[in-house]
PDB file of N, CA and C in Angstrom:
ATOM      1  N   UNK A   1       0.803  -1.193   0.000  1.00  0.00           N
ATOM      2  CA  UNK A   1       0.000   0.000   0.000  1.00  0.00           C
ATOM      3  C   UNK A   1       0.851   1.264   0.000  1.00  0.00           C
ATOM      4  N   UNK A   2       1.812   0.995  -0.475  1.00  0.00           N
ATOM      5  CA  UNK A   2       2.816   2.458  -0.509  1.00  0.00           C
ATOM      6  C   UNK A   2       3.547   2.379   1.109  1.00  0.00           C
ATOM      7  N   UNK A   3       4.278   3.306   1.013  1.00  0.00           N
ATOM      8  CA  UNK A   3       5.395   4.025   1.652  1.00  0.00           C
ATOM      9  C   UNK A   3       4.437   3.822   3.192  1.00  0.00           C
ATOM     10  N   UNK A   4       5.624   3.263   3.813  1.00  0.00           N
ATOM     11  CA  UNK A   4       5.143   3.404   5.354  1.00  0.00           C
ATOM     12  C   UNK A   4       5.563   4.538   6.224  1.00  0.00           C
ATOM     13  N   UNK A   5       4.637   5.313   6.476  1.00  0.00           N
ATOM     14  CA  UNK A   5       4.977   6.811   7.159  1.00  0.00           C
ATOM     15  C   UNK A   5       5.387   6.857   8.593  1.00  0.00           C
ATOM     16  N   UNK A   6       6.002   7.507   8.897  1.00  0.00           N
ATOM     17  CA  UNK A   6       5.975   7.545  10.614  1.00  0.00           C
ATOM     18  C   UNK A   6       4.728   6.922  11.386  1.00  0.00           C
ATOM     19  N   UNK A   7       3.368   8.399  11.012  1.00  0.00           N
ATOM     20  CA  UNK A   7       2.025   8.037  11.707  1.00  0.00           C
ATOM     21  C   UNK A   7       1.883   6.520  11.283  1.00  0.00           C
ATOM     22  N   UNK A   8       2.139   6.098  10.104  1.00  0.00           N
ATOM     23  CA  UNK A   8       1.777   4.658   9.592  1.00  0.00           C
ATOM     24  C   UNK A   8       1.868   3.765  10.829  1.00  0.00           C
ATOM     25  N   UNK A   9       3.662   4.176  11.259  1.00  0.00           N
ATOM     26  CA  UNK A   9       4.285   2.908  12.095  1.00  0.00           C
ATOM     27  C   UNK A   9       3.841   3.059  13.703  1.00  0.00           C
ATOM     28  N   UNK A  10       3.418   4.657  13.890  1.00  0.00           N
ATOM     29  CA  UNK A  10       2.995   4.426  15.230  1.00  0.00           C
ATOM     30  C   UNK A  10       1.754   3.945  15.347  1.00  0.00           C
ATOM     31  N   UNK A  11       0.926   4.025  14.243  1.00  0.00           N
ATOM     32  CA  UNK A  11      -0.146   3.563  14.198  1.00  0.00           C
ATOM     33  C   UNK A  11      -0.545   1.865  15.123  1.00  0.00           C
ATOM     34  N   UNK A  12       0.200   1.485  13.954  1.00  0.00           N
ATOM     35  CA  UNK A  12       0.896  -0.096  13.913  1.00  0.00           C
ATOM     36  C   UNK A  12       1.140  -0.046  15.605  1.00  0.00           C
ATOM     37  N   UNK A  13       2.079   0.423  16.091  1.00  0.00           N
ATOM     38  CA  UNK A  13       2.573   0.415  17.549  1.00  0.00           C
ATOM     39  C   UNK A  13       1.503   0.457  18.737  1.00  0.00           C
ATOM     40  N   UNK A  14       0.277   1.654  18.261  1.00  0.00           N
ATOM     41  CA  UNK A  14      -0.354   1.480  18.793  1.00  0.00           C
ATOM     42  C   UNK A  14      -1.436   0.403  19.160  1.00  0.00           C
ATOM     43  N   UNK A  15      -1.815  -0.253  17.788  1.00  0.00           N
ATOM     44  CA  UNK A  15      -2.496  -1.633  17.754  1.00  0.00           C
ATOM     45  C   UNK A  15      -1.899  -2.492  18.484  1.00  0.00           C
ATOM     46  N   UNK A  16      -0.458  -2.573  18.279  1.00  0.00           N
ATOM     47  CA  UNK A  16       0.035  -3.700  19.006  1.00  0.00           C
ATOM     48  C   UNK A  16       0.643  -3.041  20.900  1.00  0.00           C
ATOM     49  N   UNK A  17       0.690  -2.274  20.993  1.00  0.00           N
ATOM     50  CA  UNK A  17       0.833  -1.968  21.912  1.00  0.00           C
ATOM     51  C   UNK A  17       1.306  -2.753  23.808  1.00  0.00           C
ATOM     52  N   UNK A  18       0.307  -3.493  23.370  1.00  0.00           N
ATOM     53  CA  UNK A  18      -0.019  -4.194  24.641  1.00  0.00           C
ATOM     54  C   UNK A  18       0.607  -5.789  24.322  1.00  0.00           C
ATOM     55  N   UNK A  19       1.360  -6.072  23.437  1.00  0.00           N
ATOM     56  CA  UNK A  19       2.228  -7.295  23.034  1.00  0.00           C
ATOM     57  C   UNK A  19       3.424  -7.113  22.843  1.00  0.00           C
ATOM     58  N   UNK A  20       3.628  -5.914  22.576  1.00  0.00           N
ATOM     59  CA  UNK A  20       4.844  -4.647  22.707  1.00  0.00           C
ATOM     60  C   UNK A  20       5.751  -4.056  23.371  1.00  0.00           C
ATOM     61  N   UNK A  21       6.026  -4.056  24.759  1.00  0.00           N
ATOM     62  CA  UNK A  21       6.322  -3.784  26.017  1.00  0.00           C
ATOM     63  C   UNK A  21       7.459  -3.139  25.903  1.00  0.00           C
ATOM     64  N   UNK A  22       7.001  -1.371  26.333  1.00  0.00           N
ATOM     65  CA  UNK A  22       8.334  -0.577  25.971  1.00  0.00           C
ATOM     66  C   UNK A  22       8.990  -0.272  24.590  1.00  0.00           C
ATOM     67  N   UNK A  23       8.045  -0.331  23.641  1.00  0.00           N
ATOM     68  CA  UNK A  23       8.032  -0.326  21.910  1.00  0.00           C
ATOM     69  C   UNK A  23       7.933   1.061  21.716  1.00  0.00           C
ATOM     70  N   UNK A  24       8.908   2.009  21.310  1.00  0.00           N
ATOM     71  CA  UNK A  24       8.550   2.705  20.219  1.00  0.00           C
ATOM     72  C   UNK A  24       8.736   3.555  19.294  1.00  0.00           C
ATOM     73  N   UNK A  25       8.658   4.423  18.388  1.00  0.00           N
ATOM     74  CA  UNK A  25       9.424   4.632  17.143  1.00  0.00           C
ATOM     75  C   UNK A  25      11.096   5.218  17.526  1.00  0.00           C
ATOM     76  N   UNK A  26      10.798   5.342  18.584  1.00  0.00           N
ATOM     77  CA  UNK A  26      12.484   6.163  18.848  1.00  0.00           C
ATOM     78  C   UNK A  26      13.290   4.631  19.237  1.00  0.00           C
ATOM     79  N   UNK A  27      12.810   3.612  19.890  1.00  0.00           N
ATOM     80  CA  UNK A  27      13.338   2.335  20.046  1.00  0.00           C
ATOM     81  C   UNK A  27      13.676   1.622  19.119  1.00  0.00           C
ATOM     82  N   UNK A  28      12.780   1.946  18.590  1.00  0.00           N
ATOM     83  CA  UNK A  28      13.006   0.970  16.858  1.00  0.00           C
ATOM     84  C   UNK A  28      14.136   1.972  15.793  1.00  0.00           C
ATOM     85  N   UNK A  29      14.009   2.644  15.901  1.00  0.00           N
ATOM     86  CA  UNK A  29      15.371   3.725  15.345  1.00  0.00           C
ATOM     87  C   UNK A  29      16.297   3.284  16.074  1.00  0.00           C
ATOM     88  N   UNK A  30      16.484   3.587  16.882  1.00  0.00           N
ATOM     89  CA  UNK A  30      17.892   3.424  18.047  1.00  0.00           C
ATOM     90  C   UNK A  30      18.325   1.869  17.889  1.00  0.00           C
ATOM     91  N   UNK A  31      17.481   1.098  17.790  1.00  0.00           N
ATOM     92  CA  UNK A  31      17.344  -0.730  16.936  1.00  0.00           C
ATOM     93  C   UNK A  31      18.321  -0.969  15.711  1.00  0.00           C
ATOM     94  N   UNK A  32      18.092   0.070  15.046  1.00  0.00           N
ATOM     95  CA  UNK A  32      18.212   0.155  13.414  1.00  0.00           C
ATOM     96  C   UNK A  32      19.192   0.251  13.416  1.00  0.00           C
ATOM     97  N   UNK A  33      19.764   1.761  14.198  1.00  0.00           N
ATOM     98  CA  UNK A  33      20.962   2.006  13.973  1.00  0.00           C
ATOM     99  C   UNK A  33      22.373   1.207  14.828  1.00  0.00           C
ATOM    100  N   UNK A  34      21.680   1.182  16.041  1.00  0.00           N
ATOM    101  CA  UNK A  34      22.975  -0.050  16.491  1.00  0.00           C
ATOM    102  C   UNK A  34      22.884  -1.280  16.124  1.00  0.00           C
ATOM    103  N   UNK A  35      22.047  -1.878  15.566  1.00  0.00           N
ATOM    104  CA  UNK A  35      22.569  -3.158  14.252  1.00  0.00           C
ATOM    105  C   UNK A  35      23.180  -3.188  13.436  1.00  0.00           C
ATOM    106  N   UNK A  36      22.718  -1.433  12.657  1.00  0.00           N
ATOM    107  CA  UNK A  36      23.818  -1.499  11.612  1.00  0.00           C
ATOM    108  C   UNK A  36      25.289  -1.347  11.986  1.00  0.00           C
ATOM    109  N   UNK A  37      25.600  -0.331  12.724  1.00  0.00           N
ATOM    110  CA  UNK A  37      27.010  -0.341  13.677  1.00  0.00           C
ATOM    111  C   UNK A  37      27.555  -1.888  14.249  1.00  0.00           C
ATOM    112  N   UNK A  38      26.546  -2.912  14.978  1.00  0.00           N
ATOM    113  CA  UNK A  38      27.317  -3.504  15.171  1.00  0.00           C
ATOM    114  C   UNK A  38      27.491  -4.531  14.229  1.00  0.00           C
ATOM    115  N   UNK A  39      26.824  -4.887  13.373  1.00  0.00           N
ATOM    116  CA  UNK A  39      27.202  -5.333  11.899  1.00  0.00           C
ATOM    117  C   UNK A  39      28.455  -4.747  10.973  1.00  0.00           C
ATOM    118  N   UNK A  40      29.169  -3.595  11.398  1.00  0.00           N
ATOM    119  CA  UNK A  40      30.163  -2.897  10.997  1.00  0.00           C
ATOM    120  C   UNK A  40      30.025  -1.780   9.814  1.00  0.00           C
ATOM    121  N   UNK A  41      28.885  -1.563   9.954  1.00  0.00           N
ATOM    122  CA  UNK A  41      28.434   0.030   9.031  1.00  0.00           C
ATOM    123  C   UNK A  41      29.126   0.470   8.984  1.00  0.00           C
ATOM    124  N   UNK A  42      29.786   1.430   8.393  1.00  0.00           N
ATOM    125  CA  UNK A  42      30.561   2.185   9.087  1.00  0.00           C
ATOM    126  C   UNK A  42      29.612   3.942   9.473  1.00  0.00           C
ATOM    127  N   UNK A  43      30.303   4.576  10.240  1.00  0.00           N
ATOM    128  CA  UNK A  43      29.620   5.607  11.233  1.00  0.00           C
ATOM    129  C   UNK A  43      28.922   6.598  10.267  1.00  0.00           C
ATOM    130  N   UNK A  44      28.996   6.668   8.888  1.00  0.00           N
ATOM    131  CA  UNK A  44      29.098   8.218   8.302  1.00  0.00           C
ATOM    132  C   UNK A  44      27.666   7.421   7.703  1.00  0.00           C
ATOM    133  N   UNK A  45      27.706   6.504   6.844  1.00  0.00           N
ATOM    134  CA  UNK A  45      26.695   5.313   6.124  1.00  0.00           C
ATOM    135  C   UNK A  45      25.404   5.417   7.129  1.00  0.00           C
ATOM    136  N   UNK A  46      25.693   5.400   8.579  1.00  0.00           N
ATOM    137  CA  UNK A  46      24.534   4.610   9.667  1.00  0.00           C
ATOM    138  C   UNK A  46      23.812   6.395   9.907  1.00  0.00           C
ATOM    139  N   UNK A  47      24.785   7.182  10.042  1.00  0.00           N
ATOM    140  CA  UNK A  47      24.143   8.995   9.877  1.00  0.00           C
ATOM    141  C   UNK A  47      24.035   9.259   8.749  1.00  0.00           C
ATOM    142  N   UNK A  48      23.755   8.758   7.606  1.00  0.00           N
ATOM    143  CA  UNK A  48      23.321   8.930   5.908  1.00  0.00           C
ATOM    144  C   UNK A  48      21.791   8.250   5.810  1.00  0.00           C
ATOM    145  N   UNK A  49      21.681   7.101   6.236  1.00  0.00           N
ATOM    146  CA  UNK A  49      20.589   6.369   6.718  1.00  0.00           C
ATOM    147  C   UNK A  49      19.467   6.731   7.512  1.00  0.00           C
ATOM    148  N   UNK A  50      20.175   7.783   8.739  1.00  0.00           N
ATOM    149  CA  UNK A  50      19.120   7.683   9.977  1.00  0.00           C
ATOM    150  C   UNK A  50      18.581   9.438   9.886  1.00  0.00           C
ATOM    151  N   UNK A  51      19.438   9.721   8.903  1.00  0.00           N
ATOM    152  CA  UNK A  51      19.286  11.393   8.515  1.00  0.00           C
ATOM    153  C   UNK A  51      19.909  11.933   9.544  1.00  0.00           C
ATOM    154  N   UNK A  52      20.953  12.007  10.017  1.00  0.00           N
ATOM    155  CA  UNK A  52      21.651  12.685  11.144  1.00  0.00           C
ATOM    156  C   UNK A  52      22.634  13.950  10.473  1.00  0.00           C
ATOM    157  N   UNK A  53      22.500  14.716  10.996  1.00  0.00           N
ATOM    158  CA  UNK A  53      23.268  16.176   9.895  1.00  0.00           C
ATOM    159  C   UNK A  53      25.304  15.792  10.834  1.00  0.00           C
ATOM    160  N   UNK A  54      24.764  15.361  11.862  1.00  0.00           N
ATOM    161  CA  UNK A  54      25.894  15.038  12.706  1.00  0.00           C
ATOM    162  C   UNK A  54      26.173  14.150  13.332  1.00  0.00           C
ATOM    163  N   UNK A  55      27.707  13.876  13.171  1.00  0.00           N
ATOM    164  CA  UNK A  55      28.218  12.336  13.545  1.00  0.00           C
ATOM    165  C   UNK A  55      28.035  11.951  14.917  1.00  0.00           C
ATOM    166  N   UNK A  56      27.884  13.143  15.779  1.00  0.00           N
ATOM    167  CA  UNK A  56      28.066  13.190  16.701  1.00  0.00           C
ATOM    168  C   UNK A  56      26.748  12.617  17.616  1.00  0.00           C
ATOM    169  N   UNK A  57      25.694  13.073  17.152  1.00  0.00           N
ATOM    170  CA  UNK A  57      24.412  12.526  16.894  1.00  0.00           C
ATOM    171  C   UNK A  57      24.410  10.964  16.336  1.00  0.00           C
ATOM    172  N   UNK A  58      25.186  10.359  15.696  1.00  0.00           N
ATOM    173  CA  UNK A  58      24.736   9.060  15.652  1.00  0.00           C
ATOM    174  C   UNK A  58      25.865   8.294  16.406  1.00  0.00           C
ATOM    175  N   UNK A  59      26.957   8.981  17.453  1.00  0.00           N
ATOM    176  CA  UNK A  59      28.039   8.088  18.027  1.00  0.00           C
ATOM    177  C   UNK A  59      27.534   7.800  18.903  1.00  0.00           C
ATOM    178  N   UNK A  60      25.870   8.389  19.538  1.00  0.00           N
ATOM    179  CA  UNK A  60      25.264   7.833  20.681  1.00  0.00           C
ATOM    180  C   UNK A  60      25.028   6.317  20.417  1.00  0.00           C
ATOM    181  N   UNK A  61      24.816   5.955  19.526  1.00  0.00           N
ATOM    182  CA  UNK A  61      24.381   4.725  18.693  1.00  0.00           C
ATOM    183  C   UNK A  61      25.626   3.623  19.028  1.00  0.00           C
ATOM    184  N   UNK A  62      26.564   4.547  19.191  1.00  0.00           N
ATOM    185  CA  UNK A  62      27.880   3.353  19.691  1.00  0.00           C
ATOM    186  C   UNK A  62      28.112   2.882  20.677  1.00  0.00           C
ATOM    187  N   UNK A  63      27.436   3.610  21.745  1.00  0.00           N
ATOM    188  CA  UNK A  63      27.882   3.046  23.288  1.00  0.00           C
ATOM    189  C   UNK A  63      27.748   2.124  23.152  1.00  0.00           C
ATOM    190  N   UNK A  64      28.153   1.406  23.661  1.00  0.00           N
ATOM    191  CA  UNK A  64      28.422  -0.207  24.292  1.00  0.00           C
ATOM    192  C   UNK A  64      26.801  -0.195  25.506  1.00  0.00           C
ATOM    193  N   UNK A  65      26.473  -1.102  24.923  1.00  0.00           N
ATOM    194  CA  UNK A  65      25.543  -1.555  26.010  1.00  0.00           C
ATOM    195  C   UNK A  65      26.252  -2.595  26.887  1.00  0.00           C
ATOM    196  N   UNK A  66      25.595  -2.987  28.638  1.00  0.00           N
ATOM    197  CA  UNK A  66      26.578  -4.198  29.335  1.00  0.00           C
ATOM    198  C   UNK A  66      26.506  -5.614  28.559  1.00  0.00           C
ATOM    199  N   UNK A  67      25.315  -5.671  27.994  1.00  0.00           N
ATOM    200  CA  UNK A  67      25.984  -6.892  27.160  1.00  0.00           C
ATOM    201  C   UNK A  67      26.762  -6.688  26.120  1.00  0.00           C
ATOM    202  N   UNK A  68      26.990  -6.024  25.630  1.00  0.00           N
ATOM    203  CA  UNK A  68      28.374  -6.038  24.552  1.00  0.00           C
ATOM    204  C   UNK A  68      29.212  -5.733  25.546  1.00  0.00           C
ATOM    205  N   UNK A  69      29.528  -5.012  26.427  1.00  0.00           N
ATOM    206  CA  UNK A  69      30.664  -5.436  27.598  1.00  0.00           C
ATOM    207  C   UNK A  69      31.181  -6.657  27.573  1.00  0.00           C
ATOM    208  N   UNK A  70      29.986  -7.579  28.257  1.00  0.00           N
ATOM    209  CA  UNK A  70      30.084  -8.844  28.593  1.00  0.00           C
ATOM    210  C   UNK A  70      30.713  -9.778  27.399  1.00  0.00           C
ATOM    211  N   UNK A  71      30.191  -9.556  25.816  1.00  0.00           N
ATOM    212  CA  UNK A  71      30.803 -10.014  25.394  1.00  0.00           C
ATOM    213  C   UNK A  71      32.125  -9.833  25.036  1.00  0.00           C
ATOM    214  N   UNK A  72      32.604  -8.409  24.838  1.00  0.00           N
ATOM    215  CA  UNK A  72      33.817  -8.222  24.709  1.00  0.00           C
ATOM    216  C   UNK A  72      34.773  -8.767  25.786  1.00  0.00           C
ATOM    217  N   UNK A  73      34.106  -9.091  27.030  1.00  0.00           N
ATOM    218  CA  UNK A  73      35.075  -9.866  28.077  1.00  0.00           C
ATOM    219  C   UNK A  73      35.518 -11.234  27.101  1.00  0.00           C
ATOM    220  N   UNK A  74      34.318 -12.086  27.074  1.00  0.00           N
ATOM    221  CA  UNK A  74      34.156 -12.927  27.004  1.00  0.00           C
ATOM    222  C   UNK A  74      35.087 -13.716  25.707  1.00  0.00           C
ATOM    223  N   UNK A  75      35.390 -12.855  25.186  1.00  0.00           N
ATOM    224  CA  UNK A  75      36.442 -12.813  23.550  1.00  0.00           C
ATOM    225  C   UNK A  75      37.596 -13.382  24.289  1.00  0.00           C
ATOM    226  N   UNK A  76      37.720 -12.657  25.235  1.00  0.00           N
ATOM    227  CA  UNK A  76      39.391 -13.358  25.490  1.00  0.00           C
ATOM    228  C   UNK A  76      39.195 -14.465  26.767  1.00  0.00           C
ATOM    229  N   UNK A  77      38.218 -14.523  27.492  1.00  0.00           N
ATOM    230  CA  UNK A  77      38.182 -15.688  27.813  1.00  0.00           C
ATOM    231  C   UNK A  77      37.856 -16.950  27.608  1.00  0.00           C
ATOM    232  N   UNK A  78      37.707 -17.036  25.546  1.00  0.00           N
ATOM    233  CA  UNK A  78      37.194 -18.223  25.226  1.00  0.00           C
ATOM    234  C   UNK A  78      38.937 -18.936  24.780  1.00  0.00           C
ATOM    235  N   UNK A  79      39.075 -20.131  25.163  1.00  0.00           N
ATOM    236  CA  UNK A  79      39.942 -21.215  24.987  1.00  0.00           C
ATOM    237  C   UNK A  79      40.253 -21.515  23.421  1.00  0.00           C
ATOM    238  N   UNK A  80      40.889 -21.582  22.755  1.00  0.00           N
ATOM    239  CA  UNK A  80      40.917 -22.035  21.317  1.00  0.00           C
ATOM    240  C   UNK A  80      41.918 -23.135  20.891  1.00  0.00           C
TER     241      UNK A  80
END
């Protein structure tokens, strides 16, 4: 049915809402973009994408959450 709009997707969010828990368009952005980062986007590509005028604006996207902590421990404590 054409182009899915913002209102489209909150729409959507709102229907589902209640199967949803803590869902929403700023989550699902913030989703988008640290997948693509940690898939290895690179930084300029993932602010070309998310429309960010500034890099600086999408390096929030890089923090490390504690589970990527955890895994970055976990790199050197695996046995090979």
């Amino acid at each position: 049915r054409g182009q899915l709009t913002p209102r489209g997707i909150q729409s959507l969010i709102e229907k589902y809402k209640e199967d949803l828990e803590d869902l929403s368009p700023h989550s699902l952005r913030h989703t988008f973009c640290k997948n693509l980062i940690d898939a290895g986007v690179g930084l300029e590509m993932v602010a070309a994408l998310a429309g960010h005028e500034s890099l600086e604006t999408t390096k929030r996207y890089c923090e490390p959450s504690p589970e990527d902590l955890a895994l970055a421990v976990a790199l050197i404590s695996k046995e090979e």
